[in-house]
C-alpha atoms as a PDB file:
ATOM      1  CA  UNK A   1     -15.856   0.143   7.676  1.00  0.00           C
ATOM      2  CA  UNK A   2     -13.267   2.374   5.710  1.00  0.00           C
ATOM      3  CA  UNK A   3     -12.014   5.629   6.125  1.00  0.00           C
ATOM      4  CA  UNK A   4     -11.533   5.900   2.878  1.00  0.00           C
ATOM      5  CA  UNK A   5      -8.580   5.738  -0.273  1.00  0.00           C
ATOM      6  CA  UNK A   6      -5.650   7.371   1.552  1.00  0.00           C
ATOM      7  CA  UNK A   7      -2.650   5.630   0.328  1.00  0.00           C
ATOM      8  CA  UNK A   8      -1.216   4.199  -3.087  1.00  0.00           C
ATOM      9  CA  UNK A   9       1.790   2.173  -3.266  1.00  0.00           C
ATOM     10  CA  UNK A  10       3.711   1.699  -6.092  1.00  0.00           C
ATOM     11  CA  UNK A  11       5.813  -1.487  -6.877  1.00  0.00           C
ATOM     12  CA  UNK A  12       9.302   0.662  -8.209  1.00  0.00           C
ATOM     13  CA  UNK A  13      12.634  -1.634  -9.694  1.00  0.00           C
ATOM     14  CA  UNK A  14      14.942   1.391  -9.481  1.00  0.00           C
ATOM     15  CA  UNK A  15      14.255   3.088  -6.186  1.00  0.00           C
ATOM     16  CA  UNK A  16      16.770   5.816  -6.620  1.00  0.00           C
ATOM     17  CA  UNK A  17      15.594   7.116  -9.900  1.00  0.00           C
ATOM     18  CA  UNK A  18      11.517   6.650  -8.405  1.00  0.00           C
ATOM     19  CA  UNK A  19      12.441   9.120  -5.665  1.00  0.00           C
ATOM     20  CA  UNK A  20      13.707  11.429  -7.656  1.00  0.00           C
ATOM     21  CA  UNK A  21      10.861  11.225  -9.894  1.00  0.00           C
ATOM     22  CA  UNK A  22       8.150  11.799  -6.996  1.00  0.00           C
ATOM     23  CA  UNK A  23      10.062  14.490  -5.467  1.00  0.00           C
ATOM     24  CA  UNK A  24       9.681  15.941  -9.159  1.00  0.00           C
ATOM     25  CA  UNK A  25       6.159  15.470  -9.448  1.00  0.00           C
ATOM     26  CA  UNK A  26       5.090  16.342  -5.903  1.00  0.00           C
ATOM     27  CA  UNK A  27       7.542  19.387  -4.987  1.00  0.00           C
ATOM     28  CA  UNK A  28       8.835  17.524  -1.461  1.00  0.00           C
ATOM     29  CA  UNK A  29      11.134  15.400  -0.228  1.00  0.00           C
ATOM     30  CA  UNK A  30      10.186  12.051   1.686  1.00  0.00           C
ATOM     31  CA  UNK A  31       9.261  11.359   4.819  1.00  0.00           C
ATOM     32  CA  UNK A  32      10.532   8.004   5.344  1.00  0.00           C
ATOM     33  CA  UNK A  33      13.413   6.854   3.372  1.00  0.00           C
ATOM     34  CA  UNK A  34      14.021   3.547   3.668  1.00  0.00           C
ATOM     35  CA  UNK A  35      15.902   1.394   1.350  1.00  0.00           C
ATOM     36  CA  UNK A  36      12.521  -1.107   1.376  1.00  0.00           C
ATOM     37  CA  UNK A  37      10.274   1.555   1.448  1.00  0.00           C
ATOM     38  CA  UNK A  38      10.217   5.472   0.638  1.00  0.00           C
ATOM     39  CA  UNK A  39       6.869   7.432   1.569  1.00  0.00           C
ATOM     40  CA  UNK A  40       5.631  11.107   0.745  1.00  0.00           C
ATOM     41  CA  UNK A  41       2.886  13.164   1.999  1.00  0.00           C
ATOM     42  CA  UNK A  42       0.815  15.569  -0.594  1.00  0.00           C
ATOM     43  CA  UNK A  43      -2.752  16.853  -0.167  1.00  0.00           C
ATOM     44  CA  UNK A  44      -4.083  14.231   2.517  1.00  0.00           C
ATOM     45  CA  UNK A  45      -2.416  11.283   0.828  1.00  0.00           C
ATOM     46  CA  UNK A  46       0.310   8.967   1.190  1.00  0.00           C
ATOM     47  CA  UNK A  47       2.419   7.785  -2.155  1.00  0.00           C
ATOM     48  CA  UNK A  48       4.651   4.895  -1.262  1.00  0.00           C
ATOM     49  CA  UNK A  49       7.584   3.277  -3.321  1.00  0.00           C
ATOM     50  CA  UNK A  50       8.211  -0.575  -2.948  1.00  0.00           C
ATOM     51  CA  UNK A  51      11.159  -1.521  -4.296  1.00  0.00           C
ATOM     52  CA  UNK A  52       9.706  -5.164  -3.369  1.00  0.00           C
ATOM     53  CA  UNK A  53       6.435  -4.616  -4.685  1.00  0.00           C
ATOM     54  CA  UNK A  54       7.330  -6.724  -8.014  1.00  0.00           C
ATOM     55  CA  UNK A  55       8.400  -9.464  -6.204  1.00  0.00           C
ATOM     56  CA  UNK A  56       5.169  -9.418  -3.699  1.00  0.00           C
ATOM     57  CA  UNK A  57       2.992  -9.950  -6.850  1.00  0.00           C
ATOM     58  CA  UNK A  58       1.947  -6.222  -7.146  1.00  0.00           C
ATOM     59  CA  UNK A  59       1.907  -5.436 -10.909  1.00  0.00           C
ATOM     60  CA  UNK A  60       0.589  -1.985 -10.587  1.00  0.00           C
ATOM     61  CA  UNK A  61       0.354   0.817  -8.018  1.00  0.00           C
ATOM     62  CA  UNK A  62      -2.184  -0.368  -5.623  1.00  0.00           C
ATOM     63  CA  UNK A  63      -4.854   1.630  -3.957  1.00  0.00           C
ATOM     64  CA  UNK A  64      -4.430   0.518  -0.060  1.00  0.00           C
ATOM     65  CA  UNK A  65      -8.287   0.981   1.978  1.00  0.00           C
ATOM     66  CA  UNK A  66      -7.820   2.516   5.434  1.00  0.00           C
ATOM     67  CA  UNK A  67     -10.125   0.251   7.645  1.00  0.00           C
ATOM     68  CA  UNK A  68     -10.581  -0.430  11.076  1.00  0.00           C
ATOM     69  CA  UNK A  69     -10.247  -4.246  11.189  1.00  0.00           C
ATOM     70  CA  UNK A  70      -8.049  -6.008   8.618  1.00  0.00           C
ATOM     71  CA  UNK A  71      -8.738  -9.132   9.684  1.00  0.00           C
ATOM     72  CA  UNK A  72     -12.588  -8.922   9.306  1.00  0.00           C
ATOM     73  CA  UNK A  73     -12.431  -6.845   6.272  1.00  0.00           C
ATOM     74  CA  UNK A  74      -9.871  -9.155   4.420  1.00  0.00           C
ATOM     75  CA  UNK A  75     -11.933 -12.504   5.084  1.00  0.00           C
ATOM     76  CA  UNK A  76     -15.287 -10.666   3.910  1.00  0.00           C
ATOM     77  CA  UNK A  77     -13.549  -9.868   0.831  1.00  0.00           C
ATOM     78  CA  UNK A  78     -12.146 -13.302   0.200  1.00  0.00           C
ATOM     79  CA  UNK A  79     -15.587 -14.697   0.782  1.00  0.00           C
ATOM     80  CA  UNK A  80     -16.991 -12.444  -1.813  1.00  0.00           C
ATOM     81  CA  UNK A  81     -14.289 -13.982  -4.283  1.00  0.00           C
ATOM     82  CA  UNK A  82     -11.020 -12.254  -4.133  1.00  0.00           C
ATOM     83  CA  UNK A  83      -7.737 -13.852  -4.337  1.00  0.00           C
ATOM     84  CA  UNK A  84      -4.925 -13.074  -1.713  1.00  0.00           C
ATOM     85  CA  UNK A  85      -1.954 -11.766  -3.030  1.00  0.00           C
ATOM     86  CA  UNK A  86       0.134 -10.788   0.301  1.00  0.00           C
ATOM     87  CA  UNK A  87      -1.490 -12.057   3.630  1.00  0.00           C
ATOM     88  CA  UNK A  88      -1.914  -9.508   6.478  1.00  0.00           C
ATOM     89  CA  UNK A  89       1.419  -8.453   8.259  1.00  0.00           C
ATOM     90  CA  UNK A  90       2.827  -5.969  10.290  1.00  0.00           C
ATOM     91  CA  UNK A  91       4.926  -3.814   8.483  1.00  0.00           C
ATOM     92  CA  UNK A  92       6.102  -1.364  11.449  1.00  0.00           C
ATOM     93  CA  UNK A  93       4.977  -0.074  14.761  1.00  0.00           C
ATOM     94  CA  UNK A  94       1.677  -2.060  14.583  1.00  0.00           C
ATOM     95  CA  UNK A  95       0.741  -0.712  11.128  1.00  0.00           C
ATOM     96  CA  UNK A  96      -0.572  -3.886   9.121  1.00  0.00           C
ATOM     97  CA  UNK A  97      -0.965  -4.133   5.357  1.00  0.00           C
ATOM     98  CA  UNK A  98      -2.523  -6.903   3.304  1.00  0.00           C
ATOM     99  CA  UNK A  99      -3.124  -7.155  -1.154  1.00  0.00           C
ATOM    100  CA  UNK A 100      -5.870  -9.445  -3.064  1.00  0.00           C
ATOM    101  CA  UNK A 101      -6.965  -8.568  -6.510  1.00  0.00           C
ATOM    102  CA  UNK A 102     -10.679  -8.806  -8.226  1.00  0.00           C
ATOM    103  CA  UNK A 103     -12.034 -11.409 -10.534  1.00  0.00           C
ATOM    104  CA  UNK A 104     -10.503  -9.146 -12.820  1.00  0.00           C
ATOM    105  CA  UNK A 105      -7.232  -8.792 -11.630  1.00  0.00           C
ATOM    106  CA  UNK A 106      -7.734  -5.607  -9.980  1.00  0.00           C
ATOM    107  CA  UNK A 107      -5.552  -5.189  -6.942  1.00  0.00           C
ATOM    108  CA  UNK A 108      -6.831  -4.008  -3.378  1.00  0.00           C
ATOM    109  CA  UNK A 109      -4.923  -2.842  -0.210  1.00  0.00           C
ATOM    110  CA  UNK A 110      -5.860  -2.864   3.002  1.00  0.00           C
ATOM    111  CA  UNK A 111      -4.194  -0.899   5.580  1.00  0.00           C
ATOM    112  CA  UNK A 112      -4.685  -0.864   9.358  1.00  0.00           C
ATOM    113  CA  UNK A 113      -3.149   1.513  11.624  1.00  0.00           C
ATOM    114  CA  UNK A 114      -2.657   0.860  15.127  1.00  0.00           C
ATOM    115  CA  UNK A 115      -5.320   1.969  17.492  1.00  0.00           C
ATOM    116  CA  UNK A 116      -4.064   4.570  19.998  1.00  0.00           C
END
């Protein structure tokens, strides 16, 4: 199960000049600013920089799928034919991320939050 589309992640080379950029476009500054990660908050979504992201295998912004059990979710998707790019891990206070792509080289994200 999903709770939907609620953050995209883009792989950024020149995280200075990306913040900048976002700050631009959305009209706010950051909430986390982190030099391996910098996050915003606008209408209900998060918008993520990864300066890492290139070197993860993430050639575009990726869409990450809020869902209540990585795990389950990430082997039902690799049964059904997609390719792992970055197995699951915990990227902070519980919070675990994971990236495949599509037959047609479509990437997915999968996010998890910890459970209260």
């Amino acid at each position: 199960m999903t709770a939907g589309l609620n953050t995209i992640i883009y792989p950024v080379k020149d995280l200075a000049a990306a913040k900048a950029l976002f700050s631009a476009l959305l009209g706010t500054e950051p909430y986390v600013d982190e030099p391996y990660y910098v996050g915003f908050k606008d209408a209900g979504q998060d918008v993520g920089l990864n300066p890492n992201g290139h070197a993860e295998g993430l050639t575009g912004p990726v869409p990450f799928w809020h869902v209540s059990d990585i795990k389950a979710t990430h082997a039902a998707l690799l049964a059904a034919g997609a390719q792992p790019l970055q197995d699951i891990r915990d990227v902070g206070a519980g919070r675990l991320v994971a990236s495949l792509k599509d037959a047609d080289g479509n990437l997915i994200g999968l996010l998890q939050d910890p459970t209260g």
